[in-house]
N, C-alpha and C. Protein backbone atom coordinates (compact mmCIF):
# COMPACT_ATOMS: atom_id res chain seq x y z
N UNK A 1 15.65 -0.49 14.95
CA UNK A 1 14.42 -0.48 14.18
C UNK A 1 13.92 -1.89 13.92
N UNK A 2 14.95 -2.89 13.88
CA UNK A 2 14.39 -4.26 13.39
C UNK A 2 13.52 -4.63 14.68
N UNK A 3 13.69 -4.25 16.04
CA UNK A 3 12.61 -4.81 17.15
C UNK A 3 11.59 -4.59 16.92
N UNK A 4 11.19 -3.17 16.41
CA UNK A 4 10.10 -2.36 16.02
C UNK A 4 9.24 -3.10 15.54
N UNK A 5 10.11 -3.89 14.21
CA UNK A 5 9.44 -4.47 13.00
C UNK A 5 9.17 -5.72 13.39
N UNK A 6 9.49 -6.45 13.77
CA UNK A 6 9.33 -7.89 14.83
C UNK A 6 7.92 -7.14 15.69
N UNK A 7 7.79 -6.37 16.58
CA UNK A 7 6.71 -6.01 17.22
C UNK A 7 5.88 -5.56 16.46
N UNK A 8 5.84 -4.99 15.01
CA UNK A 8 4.53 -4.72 14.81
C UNK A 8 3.85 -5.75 13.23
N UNK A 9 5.11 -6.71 13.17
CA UNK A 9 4.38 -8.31 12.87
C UNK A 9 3.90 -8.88 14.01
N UNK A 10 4.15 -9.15 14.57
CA UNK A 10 3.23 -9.74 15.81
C UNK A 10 1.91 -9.38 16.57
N UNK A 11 2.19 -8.21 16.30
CA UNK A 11 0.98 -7.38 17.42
C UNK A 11 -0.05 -7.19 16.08
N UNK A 12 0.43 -6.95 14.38
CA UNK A 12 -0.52 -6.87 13.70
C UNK A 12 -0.81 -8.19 13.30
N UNK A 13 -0.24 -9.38 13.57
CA UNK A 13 -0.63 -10.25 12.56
C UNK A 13 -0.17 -10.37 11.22
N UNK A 14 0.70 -9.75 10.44
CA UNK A 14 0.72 -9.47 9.11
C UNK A 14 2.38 -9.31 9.06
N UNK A 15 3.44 -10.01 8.96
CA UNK A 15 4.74 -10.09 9.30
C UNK A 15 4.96 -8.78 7.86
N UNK A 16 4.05 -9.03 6.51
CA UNK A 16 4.27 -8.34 5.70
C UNK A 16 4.19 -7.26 6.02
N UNK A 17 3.45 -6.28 6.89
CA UNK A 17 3.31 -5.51 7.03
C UNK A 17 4.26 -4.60 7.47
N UNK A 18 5.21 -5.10 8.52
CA UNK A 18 6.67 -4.49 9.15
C UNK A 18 7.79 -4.35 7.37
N UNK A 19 7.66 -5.42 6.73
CA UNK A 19 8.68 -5.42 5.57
C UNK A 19 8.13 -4.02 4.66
N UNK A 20 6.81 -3.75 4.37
CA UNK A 20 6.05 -2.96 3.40
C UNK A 20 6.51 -1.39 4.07
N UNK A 21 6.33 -1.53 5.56
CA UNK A 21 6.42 -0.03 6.27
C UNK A 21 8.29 0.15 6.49
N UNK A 22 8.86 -0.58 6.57
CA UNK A 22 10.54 -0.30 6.04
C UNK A 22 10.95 -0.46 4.78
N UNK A 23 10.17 -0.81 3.87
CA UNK A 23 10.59 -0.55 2.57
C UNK A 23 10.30 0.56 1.81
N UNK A 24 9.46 1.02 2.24
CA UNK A 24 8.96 2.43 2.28
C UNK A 24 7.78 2.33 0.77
N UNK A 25 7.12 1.27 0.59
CA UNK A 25 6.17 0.82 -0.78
C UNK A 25 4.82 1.00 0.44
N UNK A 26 4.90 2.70 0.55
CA UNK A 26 3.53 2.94 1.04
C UNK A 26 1.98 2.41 -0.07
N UNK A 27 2.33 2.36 -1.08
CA UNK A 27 1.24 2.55 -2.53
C UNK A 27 0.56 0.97 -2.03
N UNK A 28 1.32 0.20 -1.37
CA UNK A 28 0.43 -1.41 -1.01
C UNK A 28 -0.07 -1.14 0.50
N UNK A 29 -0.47 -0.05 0.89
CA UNK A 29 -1.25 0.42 2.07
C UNK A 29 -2.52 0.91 2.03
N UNK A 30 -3.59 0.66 2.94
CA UNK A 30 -4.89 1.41 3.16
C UNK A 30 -4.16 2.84 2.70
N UNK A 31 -5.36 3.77 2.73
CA UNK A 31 -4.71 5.30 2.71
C UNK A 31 -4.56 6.28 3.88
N UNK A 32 -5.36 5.40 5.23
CA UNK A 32 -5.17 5.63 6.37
C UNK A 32 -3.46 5.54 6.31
N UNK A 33 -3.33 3.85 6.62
CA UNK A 33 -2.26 3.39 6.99
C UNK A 33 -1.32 4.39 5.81
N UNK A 34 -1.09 4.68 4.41
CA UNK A 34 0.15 4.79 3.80
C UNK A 34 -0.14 6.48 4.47
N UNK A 35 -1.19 7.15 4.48
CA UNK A 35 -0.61 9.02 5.43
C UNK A 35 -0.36 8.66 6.44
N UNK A 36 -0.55 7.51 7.54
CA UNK A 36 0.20 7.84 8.52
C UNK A 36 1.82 7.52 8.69
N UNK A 37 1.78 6.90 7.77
CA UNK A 37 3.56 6.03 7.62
C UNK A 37 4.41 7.66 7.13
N UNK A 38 3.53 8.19 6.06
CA UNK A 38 4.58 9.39 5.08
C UNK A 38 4.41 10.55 6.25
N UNK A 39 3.39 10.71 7.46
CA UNK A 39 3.43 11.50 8.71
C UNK A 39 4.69 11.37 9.08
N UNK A 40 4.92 9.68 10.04
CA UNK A 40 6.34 9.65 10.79
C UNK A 40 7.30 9.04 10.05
N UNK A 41 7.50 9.16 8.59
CA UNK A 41 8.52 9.75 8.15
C UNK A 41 8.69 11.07 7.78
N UNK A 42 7.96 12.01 7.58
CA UNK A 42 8.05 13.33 7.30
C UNK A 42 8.44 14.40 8.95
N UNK A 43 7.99 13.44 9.69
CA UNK A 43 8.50 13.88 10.86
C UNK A 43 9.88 13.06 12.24
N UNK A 44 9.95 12.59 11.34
CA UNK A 44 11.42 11.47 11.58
C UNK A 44 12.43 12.26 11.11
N UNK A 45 12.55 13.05 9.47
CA UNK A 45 13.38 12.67 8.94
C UNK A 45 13.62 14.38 8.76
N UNK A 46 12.58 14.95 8.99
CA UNK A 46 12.35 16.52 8.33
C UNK A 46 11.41 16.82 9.51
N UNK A 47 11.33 17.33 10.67
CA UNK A 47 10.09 17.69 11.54
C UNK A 47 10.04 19.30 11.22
N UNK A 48 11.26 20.06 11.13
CA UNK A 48 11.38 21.50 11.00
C UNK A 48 10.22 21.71 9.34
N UNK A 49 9.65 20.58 8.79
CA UNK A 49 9.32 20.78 7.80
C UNK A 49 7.49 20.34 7.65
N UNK A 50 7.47 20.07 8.60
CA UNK A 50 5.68 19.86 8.99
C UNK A 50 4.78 21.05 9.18
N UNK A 51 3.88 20.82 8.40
CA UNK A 51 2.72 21.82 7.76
C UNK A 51 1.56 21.45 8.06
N UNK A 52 0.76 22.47 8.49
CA UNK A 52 -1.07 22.53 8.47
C UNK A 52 -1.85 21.46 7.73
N UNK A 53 -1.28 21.60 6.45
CA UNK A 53 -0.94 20.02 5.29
C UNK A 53 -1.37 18.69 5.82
N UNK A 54 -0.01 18.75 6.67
CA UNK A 54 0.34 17.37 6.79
C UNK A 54 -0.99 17.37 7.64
N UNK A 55 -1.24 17.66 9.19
CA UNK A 55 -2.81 17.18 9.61
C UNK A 55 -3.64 17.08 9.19
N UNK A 56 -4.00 18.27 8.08
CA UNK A 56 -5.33 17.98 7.40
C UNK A 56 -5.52 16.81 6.48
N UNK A 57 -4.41 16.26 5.91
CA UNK A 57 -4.14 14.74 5.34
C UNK A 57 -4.47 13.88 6.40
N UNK A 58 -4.03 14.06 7.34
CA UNK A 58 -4.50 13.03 8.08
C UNK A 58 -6.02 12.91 8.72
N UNK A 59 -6.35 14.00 8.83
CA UNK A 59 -7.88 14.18 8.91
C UNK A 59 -8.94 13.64 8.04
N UNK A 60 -8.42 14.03 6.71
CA UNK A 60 -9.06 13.08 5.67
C UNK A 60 -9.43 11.96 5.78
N UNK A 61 -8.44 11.45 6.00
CA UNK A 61 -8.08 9.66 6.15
C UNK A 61 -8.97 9.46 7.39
N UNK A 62 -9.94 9.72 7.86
CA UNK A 62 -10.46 9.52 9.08
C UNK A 62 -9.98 9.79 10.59
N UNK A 63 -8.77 10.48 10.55
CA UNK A 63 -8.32 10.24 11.84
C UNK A 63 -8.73 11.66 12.54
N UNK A 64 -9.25 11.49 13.94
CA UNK A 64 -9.68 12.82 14.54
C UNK A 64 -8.50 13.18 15.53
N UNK A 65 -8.49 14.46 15.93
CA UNK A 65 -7.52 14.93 16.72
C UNK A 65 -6.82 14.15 18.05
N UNK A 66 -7.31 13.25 18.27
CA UNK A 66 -6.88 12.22 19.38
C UNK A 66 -6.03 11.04 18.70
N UNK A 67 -6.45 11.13 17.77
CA UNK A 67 -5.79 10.09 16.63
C UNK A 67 -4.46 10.72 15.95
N UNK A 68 -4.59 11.91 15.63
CA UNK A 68 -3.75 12.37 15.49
C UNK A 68 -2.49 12.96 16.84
N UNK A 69 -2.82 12.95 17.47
CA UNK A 69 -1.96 13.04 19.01
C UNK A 69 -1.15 12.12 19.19
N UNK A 70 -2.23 10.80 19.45
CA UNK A 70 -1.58 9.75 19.41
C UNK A 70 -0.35 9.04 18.76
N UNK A 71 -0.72 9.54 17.46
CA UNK A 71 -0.03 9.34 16.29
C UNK A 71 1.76 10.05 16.28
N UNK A 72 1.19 11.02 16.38
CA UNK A 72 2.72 11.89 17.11
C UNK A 72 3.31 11.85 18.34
N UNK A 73 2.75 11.24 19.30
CA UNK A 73 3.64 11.16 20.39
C UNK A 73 4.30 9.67 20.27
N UNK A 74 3.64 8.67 19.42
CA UNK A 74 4.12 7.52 19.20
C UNK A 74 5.35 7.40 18.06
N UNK A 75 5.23 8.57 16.89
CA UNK A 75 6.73 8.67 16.57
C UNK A 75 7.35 9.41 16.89
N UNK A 76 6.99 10.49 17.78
CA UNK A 76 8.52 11.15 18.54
C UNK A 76 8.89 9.94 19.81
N UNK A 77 7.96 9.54 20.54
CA UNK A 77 8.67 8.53 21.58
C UNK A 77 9.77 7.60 21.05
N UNK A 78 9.28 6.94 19.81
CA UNK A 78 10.28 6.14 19.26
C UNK A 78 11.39 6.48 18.90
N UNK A 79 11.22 7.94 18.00
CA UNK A 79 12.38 8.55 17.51
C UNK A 79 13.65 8.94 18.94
N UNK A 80 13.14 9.30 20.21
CA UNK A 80 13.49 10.06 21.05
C UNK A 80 14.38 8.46 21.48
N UNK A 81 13.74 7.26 21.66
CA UNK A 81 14.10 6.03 22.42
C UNK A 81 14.95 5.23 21.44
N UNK A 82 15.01 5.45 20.52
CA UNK A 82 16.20 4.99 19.43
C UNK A 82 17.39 6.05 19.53
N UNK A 83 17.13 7.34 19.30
CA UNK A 83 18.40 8.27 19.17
C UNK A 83 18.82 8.13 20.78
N UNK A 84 17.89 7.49 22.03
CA UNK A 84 19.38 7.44 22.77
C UNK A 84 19.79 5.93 22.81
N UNK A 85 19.18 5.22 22.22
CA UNK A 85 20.01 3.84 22.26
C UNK A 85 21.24 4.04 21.17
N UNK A 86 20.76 4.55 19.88
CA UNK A 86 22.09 4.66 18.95
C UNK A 86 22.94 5.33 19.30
N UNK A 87 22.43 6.19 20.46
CA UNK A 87 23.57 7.73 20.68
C UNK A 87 24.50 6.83 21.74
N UNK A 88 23.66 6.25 22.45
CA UNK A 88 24.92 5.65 23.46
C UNK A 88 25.31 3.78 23.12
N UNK A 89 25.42 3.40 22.01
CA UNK A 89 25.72 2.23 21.56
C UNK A 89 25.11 1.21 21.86
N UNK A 90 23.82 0.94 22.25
CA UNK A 90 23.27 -0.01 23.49
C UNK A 90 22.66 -0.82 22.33
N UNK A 91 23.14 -2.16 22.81
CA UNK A 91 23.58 -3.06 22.17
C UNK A 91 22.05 -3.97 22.58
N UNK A 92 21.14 -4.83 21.89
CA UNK A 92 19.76 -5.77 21.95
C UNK A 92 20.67 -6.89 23.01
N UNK A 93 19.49 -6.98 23.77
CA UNK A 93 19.97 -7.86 24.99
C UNK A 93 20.34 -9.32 24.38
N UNK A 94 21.27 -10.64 24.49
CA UNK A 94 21.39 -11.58 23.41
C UNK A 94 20.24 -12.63 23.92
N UNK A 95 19.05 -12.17 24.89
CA UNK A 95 17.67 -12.78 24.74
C UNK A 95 16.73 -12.61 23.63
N UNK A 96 17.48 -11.76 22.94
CA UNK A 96 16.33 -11.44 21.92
C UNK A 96 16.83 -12.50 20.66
N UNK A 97 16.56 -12.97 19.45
CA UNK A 97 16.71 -13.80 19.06
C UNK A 97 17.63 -13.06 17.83
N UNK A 98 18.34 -14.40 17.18
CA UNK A 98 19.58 -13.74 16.69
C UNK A 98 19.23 -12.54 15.17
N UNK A 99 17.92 -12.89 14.41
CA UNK A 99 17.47 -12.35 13.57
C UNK A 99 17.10 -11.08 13.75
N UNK A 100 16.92 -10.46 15.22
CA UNK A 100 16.60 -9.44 15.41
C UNK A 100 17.64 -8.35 15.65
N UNK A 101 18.66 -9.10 15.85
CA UNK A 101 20.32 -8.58 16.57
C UNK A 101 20.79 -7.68 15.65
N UNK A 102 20.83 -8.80 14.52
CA UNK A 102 21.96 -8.24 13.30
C UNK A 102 21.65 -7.05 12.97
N UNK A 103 22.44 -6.51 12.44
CA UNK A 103 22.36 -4.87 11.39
C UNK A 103 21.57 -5.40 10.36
N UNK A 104 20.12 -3.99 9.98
CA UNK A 104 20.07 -4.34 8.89
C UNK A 104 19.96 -2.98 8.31
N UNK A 105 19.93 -2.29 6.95
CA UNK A 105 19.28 -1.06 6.42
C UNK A 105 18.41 -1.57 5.78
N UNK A 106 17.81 -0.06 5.35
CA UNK A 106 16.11 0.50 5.21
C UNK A 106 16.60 1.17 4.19
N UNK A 107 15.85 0.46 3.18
CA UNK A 107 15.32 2.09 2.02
C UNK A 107 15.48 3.30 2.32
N UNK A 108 14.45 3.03 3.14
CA UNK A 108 14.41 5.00 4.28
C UNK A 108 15.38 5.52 4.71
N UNK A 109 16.21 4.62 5.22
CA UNK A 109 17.24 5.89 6.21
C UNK A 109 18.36 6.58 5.05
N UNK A 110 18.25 6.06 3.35
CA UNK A 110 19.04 6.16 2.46
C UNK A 110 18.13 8.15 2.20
N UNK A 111 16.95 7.91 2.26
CA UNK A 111 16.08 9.47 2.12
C UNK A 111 17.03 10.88 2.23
């Protein structure tokens, strides 16, 4: 998960932004951004537990059905591409820099 967070300080510009979305302090988010974060955790963590609900929240927030697609195939891909790196021990190549290597936990995965 820490690559994740390294890639989406960079690609957003906003290093805070990776710390805010693993700390799980959705309440310092747009309301776009904090329903789509409580989406792929509600479907990370609980998918057998996703409701009619949950899209129409996201609909609110501006997002149209392509947005919402998007949105879900981008946290099941992740979810799917982490559970087989953790499942089979696969270790960050030692090109990647040492801050990214280490173990760290998440608020979240304590849920």
């Amino acid at each position: 998960m820490v690559q994740h967070g390294a890639a989406l300080a960079r690609e957003s510009g906003d290093a805070s932004l990776a710390e805010t979305v693993a700390s799980g302090r959705f309440e310092d988010l747009d309301n776009r951004m904090a329903a789509l974060c409580r989406y792929a955790v509600k479907l990370t963590l609980t998918p057998h537990a996703m409701e009619r609900d949950d899209i129409e929240h996201l609909r609110q927030t501006g997002l149209d059905d392509r947005g919402i697609v998007d949105a879900n195939q981008i946290v099941s891909y992740l979810n799917y591409v982490n559970r087989v790196a953790d499942g089979l021990g696969i270790e960050l190549e030692q090109s990647w820099p040492e801050e990214t290597r280490r173990p760290r936990s998440y608020p979240l995965a304590s849920r």
